[in-house]
PDB file of N, CA and C in Angstrom:
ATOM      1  N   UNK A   1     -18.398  59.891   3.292  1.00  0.00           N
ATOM      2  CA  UNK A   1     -16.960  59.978   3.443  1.00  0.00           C
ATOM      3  C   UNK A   1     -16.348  58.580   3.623  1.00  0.00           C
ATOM      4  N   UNK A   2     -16.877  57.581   4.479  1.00  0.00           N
ATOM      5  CA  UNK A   2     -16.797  56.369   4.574  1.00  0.00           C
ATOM      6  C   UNK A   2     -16.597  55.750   3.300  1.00  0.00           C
ATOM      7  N   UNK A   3     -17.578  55.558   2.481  1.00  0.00           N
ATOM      8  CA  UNK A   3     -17.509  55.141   1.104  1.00  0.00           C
ATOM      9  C   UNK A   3     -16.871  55.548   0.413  1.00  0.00           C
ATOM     10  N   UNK A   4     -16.125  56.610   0.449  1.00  0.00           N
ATOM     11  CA  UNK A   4     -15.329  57.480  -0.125  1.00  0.00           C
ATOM     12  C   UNK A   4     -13.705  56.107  -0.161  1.00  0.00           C
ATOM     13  N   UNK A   5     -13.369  56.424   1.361  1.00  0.00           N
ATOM     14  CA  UNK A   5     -12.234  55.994   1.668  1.00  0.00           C
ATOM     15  C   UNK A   5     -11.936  54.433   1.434  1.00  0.00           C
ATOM     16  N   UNK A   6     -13.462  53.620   1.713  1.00  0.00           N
ATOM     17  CA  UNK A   6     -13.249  52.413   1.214  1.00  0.00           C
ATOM     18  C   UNK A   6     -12.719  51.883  -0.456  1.00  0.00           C
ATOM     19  N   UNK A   7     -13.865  53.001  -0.918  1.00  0.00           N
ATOM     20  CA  UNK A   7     -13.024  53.170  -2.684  1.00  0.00           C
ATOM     21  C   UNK A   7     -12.589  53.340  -2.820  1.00  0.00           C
ATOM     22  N   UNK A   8     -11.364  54.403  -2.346  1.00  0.00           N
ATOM     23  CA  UNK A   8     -10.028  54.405  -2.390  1.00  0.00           C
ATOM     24  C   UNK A   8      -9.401  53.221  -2.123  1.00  0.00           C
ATOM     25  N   UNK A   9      -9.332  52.437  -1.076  1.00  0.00           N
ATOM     26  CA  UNK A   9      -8.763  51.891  -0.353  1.00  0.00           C
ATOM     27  C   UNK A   9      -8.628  50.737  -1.157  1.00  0.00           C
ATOM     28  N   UNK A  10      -9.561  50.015  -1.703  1.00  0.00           N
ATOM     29  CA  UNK A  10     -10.090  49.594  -2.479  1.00  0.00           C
ATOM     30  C   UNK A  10      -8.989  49.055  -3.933  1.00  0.00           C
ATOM     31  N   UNK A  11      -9.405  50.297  -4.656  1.00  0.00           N
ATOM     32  CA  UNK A  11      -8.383  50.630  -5.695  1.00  0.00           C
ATOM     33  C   UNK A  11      -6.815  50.780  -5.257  1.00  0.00           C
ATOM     34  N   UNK A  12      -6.344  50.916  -4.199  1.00  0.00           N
ATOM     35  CA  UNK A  12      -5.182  51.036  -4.211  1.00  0.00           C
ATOM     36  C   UNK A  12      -4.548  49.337  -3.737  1.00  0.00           C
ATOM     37  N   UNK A  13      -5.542  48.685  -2.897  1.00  0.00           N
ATOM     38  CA  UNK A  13      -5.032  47.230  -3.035  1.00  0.00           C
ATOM     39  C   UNK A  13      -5.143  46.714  -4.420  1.00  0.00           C
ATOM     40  N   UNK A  14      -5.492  46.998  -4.822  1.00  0.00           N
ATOM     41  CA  UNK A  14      -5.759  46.413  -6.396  1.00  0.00           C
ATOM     42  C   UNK A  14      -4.905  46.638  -7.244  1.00  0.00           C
ATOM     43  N   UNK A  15      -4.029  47.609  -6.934  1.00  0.00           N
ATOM     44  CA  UNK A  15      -2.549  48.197  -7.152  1.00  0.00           C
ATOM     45  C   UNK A  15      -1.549  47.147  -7.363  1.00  0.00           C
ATOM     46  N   UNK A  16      -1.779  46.893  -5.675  1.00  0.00           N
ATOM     47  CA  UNK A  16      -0.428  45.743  -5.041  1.00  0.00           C
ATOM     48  C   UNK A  16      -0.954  44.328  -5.106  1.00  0.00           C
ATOM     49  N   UNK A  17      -1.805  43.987  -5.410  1.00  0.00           N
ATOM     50  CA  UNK A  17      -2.571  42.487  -5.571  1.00  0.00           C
ATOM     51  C   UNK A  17      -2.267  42.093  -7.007  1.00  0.00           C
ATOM     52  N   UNK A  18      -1.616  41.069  -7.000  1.00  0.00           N
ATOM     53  CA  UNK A  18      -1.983  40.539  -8.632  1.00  0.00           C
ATOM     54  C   UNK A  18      -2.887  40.358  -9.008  1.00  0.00           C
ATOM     55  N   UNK A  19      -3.341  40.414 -10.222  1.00  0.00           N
ATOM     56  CA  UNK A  19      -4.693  40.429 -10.980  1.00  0.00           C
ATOM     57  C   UNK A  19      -4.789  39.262 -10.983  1.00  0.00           C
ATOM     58  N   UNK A  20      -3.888  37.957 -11.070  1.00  0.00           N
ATOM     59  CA  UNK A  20      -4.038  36.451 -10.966  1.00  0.00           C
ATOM     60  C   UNK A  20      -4.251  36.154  -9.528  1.00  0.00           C
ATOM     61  N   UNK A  21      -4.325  36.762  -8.969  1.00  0.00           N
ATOM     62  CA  UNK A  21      -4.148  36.302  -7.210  1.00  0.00           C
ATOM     63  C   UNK A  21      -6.246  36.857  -6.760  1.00  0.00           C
ATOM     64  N   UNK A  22      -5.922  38.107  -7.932  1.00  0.00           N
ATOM     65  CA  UNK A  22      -7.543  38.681  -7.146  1.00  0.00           C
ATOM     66  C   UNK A  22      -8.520  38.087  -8.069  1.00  0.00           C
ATOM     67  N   UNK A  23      -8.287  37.031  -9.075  1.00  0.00           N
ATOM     68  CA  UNK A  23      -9.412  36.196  -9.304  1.00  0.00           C
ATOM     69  C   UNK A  23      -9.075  35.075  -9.298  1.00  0.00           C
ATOM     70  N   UNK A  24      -9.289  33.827  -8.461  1.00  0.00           N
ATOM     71  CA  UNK A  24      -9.111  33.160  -8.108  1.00  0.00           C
ATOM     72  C   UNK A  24     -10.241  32.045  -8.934  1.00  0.00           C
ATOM     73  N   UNK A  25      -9.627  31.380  -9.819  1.00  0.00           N
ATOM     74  CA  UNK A  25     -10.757  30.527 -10.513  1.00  0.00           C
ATOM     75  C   UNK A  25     -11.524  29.697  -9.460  1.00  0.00           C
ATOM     76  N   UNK A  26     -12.855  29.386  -9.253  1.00  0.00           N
ATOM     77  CA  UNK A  26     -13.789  28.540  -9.045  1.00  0.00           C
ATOM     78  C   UNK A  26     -14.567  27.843 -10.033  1.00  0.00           C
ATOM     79  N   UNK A  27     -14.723  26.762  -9.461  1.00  0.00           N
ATOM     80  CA  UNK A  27     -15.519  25.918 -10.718  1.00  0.00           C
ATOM     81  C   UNK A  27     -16.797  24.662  -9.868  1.00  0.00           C
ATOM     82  N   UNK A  28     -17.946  24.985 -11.005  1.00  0.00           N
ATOM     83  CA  UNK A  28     -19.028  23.970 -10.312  1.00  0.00           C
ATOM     84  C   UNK A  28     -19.386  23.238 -11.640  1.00  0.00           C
ATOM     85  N   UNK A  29     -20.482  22.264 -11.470  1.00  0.00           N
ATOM     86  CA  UNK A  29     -20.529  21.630 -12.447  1.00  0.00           C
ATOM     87  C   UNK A  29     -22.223  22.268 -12.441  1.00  0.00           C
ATOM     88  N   UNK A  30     -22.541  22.125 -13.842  1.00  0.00           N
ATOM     89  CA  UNK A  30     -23.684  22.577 -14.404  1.00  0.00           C
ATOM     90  C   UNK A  30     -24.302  21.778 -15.383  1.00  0.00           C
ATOM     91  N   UNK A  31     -25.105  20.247 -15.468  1.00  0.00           N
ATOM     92  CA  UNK A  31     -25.785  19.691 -16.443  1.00  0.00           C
ATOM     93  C   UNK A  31     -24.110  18.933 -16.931  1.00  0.00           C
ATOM     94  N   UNK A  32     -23.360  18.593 -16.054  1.00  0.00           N
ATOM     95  CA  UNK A  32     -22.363  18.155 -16.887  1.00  0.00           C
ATOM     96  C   UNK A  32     -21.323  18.913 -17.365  1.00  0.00           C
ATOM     97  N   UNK A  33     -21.542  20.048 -17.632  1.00  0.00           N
ATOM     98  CA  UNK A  33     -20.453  21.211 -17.950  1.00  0.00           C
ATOM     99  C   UNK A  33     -20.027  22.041 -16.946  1.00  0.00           C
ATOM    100  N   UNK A  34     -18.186  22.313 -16.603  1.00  0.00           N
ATOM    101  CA  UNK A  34     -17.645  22.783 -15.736  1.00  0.00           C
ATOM    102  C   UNK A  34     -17.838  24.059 -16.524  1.00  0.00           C
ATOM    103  N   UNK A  35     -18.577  24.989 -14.983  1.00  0.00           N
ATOM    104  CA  UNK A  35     -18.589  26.225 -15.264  1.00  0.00           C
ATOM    105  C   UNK A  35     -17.551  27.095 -14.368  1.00  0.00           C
ATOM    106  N   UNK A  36     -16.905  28.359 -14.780  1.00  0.00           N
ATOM    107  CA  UNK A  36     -15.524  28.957 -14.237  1.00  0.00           C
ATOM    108  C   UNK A  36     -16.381  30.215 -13.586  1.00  0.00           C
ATOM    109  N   UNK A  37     -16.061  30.299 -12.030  1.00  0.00           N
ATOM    110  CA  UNK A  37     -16.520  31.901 -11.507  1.00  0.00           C
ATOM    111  C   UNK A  37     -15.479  32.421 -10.518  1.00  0.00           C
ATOM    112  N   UNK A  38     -15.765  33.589 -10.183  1.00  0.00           N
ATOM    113  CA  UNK A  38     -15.059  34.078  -9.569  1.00  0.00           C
ATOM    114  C   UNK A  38     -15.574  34.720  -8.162  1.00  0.00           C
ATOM    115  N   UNK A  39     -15.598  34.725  -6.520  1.00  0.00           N
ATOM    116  CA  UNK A  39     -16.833  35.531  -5.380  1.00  0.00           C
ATOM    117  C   UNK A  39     -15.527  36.377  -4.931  1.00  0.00           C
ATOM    118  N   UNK A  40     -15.887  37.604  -4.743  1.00  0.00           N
ATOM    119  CA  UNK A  40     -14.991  38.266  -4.185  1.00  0.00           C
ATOM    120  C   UNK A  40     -15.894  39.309  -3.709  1.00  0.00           C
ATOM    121  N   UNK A  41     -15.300  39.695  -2.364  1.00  0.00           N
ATOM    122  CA  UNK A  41     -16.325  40.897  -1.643  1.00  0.00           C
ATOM    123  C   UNK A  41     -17.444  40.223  -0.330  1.00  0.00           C
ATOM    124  N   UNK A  42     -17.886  41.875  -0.055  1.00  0.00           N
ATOM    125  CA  UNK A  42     -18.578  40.954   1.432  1.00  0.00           C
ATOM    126  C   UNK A  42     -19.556  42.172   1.083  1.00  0.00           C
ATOM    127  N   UNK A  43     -20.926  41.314   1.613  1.00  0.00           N
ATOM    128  CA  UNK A  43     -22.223  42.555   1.640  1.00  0.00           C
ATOM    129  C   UNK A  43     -23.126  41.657   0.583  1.00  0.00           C
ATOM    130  N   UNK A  44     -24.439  42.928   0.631  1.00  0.00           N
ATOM    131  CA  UNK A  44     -25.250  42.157  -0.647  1.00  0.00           C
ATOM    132  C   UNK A  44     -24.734  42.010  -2.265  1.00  0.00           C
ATOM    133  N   UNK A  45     -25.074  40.711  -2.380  1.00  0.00           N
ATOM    134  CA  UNK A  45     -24.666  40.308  -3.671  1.00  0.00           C
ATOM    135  C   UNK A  45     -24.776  40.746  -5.065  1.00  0.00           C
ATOM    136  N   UNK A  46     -23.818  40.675  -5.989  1.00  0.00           N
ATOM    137  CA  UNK A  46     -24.273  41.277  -7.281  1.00  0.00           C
ATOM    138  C   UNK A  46     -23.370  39.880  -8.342  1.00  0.00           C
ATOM    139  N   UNK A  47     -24.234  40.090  -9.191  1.00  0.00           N
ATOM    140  CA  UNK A  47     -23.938  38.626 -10.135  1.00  0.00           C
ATOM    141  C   UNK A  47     -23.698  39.274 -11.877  1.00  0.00           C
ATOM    142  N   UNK A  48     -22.160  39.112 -12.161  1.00  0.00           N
ATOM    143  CA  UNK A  48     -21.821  39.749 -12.951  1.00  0.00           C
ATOM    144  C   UNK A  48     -22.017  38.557 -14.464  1.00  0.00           C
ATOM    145  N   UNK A  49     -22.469  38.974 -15.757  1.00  0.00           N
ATOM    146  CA  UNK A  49     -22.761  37.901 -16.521  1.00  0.00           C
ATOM    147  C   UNK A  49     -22.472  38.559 -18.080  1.00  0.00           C
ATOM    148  N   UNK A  50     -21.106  38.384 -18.254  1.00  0.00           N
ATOM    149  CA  UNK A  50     -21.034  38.761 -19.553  1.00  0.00           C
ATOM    150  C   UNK A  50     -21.684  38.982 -20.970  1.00  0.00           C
ATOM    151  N   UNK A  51     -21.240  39.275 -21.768  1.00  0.00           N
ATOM    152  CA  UNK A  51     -21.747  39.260 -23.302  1.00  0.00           C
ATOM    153  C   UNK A  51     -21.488  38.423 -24.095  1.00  0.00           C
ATOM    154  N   UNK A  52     -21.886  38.262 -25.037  1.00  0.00           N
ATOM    155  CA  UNK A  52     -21.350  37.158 -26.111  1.00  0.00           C
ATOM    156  C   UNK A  52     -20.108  37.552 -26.747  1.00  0.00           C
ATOM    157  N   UNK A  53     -19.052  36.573 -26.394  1.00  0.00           N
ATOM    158  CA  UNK A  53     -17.844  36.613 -27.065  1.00  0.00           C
ATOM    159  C   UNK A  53     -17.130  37.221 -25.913  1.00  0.00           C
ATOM    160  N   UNK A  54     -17.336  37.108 -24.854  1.00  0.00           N
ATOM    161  CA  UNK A  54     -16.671  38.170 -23.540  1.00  0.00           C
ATOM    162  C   UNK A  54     -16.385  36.642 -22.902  1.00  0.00           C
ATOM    163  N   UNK A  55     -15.888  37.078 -21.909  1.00  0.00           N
ATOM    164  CA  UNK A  55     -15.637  36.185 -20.664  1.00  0.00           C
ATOM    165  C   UNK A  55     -15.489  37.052 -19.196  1.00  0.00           C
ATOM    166  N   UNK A  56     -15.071  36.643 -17.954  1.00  0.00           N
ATOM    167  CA  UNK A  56     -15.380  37.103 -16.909  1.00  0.00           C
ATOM    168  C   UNK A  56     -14.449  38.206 -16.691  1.00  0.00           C
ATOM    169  N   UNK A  57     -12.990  37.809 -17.365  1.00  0.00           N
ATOM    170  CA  UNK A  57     -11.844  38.338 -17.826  1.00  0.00           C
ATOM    171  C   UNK A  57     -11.737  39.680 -17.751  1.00  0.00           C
ATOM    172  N   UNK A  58     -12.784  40.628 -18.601  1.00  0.00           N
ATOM    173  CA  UNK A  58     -13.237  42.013 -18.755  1.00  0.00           C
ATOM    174  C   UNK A  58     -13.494  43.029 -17.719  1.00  0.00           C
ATOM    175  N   UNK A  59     -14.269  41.749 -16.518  1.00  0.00           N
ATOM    176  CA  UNK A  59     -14.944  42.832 -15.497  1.00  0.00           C
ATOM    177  C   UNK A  59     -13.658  42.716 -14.790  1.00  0.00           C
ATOM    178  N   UNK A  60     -12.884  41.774 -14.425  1.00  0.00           N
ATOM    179  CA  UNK A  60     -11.358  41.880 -13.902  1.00  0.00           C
ATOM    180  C   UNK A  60     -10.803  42.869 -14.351  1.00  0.00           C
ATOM    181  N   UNK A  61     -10.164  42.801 -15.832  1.00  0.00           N
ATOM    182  CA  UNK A  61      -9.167  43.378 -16.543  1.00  0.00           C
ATOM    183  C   UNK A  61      -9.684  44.985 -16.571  1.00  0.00           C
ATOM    184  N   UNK A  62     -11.269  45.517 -16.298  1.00  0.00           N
ATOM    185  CA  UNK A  62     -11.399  46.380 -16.714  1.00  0.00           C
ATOM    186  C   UNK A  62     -11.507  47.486 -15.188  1.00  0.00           C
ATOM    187  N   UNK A  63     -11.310  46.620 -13.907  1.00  0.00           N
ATOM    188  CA  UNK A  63     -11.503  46.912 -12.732  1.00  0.00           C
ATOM    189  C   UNK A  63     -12.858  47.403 -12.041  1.00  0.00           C
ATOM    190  N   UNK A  64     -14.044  47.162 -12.759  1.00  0.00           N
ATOM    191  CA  UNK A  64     -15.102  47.008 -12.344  1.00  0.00           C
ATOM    192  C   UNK A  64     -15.531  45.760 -11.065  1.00  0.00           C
ATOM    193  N   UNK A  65     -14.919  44.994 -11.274  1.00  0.00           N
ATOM    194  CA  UNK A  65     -14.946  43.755 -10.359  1.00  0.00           C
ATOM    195  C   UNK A  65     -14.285  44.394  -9.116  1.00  0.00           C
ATOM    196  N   UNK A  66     -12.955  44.464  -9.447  1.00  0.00           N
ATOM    197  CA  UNK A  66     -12.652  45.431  -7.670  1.00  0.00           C
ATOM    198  C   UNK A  66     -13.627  45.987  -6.916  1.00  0.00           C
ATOM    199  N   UNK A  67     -13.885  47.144  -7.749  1.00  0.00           N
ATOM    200  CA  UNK A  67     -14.437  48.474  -7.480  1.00  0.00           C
ATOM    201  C   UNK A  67     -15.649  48.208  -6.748  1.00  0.00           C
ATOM    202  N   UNK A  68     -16.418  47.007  -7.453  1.00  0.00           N
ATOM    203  CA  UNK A  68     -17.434  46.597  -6.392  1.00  0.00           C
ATOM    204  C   UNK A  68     -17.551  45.839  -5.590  1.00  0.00           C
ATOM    205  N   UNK A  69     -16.090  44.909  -5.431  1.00  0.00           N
ATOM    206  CA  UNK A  69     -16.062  44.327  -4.286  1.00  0.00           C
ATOM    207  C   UNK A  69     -15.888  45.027  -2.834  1.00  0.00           C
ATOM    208  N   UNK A  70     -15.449  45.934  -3.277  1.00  0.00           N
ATOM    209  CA  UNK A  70     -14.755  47.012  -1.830  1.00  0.00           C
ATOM    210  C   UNK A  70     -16.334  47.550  -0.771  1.00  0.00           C
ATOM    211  N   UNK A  71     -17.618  46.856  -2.123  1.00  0.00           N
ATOM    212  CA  UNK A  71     -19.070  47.551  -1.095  1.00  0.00           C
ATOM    213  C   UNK A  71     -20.063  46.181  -1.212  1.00  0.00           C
ATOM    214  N   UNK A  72     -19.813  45.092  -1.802  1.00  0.00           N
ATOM    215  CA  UNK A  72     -20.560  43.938  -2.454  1.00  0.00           C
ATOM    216  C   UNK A  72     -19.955  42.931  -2.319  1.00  0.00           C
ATOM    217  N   UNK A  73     -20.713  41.597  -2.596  1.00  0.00           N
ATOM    218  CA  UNK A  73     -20.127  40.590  -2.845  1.00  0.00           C
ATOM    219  C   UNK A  73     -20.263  40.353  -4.741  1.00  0.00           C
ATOM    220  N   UNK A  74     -19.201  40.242  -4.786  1.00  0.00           N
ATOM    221  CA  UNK A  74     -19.344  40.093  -6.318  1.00  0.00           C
ATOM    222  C   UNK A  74     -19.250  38.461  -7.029  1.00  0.00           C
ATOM    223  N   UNK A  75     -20.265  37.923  -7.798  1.00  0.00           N
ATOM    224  CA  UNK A  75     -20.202  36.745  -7.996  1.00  0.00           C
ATOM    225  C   UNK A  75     -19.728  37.098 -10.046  1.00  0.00           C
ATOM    226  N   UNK A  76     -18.726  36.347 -10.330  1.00  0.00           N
ATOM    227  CA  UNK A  76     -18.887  36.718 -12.004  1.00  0.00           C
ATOM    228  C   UNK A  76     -18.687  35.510 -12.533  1.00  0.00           C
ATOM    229  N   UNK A  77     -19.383  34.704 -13.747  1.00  0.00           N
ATOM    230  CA  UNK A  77     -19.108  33.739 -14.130  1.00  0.00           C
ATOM    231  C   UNK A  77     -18.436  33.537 -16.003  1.00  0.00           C
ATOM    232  N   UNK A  78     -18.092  33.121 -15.919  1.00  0.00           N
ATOM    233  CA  UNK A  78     -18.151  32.441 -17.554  1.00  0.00           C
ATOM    234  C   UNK A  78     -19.126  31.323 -18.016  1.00  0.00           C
ATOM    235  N   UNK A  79     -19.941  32.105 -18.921  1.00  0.00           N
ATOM    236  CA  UNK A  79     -21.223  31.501 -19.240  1.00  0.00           C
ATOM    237  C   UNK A  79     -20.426  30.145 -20.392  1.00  0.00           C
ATOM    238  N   UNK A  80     -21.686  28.912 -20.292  1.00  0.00           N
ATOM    239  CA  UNK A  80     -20.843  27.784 -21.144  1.00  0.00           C
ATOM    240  C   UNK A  80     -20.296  28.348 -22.270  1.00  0.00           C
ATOM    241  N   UNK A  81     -19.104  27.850 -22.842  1.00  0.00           N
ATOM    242  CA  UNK A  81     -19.256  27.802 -23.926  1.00  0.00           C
ATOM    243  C   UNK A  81     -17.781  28.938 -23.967  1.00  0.00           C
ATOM    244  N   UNK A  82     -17.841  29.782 -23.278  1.00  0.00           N
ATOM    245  CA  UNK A  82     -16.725  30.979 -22.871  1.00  0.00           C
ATOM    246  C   UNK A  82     -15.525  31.024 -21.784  1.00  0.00           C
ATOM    247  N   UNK A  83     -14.743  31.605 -22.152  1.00  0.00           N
ATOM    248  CA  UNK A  83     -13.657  31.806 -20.937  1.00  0.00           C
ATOM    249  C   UNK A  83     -13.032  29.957 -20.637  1.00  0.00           C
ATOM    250  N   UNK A  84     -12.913  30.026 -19.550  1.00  0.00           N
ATOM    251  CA  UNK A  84     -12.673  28.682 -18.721  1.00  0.00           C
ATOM    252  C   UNK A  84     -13.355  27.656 -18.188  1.00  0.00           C
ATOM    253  N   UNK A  85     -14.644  28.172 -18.791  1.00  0.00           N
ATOM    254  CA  UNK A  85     -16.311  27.280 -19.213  1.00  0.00           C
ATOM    255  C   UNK A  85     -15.964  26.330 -19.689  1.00  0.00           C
ATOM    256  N   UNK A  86     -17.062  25.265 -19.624  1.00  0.00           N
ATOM    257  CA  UNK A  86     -16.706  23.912 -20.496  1.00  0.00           C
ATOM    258  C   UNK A  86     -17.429  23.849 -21.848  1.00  0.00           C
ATOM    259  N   UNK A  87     -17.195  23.464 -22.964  1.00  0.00           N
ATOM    260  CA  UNK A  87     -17.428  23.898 -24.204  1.00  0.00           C
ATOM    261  C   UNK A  87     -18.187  23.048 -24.811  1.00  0.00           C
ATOM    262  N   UNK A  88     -19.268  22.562 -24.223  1.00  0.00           N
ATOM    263  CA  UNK A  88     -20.024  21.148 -24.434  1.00  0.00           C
ATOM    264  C   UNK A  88     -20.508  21.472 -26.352  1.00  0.00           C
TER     265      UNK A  88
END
């Protein structure tokens, strides 16, 4: 029931949150190339890693990223080359 209400709870901030506000670009450097991620959530970790021709964008836009932040820590990146990645 707990889990219940957090998923709700969850989804309904996600309502009133801007979608620009609930991913908050981060960036590290990798071999020289700035890589773009996003950590949102508290608990054990899950590391989200797109497809080719995708970007991190999807698990946002598609509300999968919420959904598991409300029980996880969610780490999602843009692999080089994609998204807000650096395009070496």
């Amino acid at each position: 029931m707990r889990l219940h209400i957090r998923r709700l709870t969850a989804a309904f901030l996600c309502l009133l949150v801007p979608l620009a506000a609930f991913s908050e670009d981060k960036f590290f450097e990798s071999n020289g190339v700035r890589i773009r991620y996003v950590d949102h959530g508290r608990g054990p970790a899950i590391v989200l890693i797109h497809g080719q021709g995708d970007s991190l964008d999807n698990w946002v836009d598609s509300g999968l990223l919420s959904n598991l932040a409300a029980d996880y820590r969610v780490i999602a990146l843009d692999v080089r080359g994609h998204g807000k990645s650096g395009k070496p």
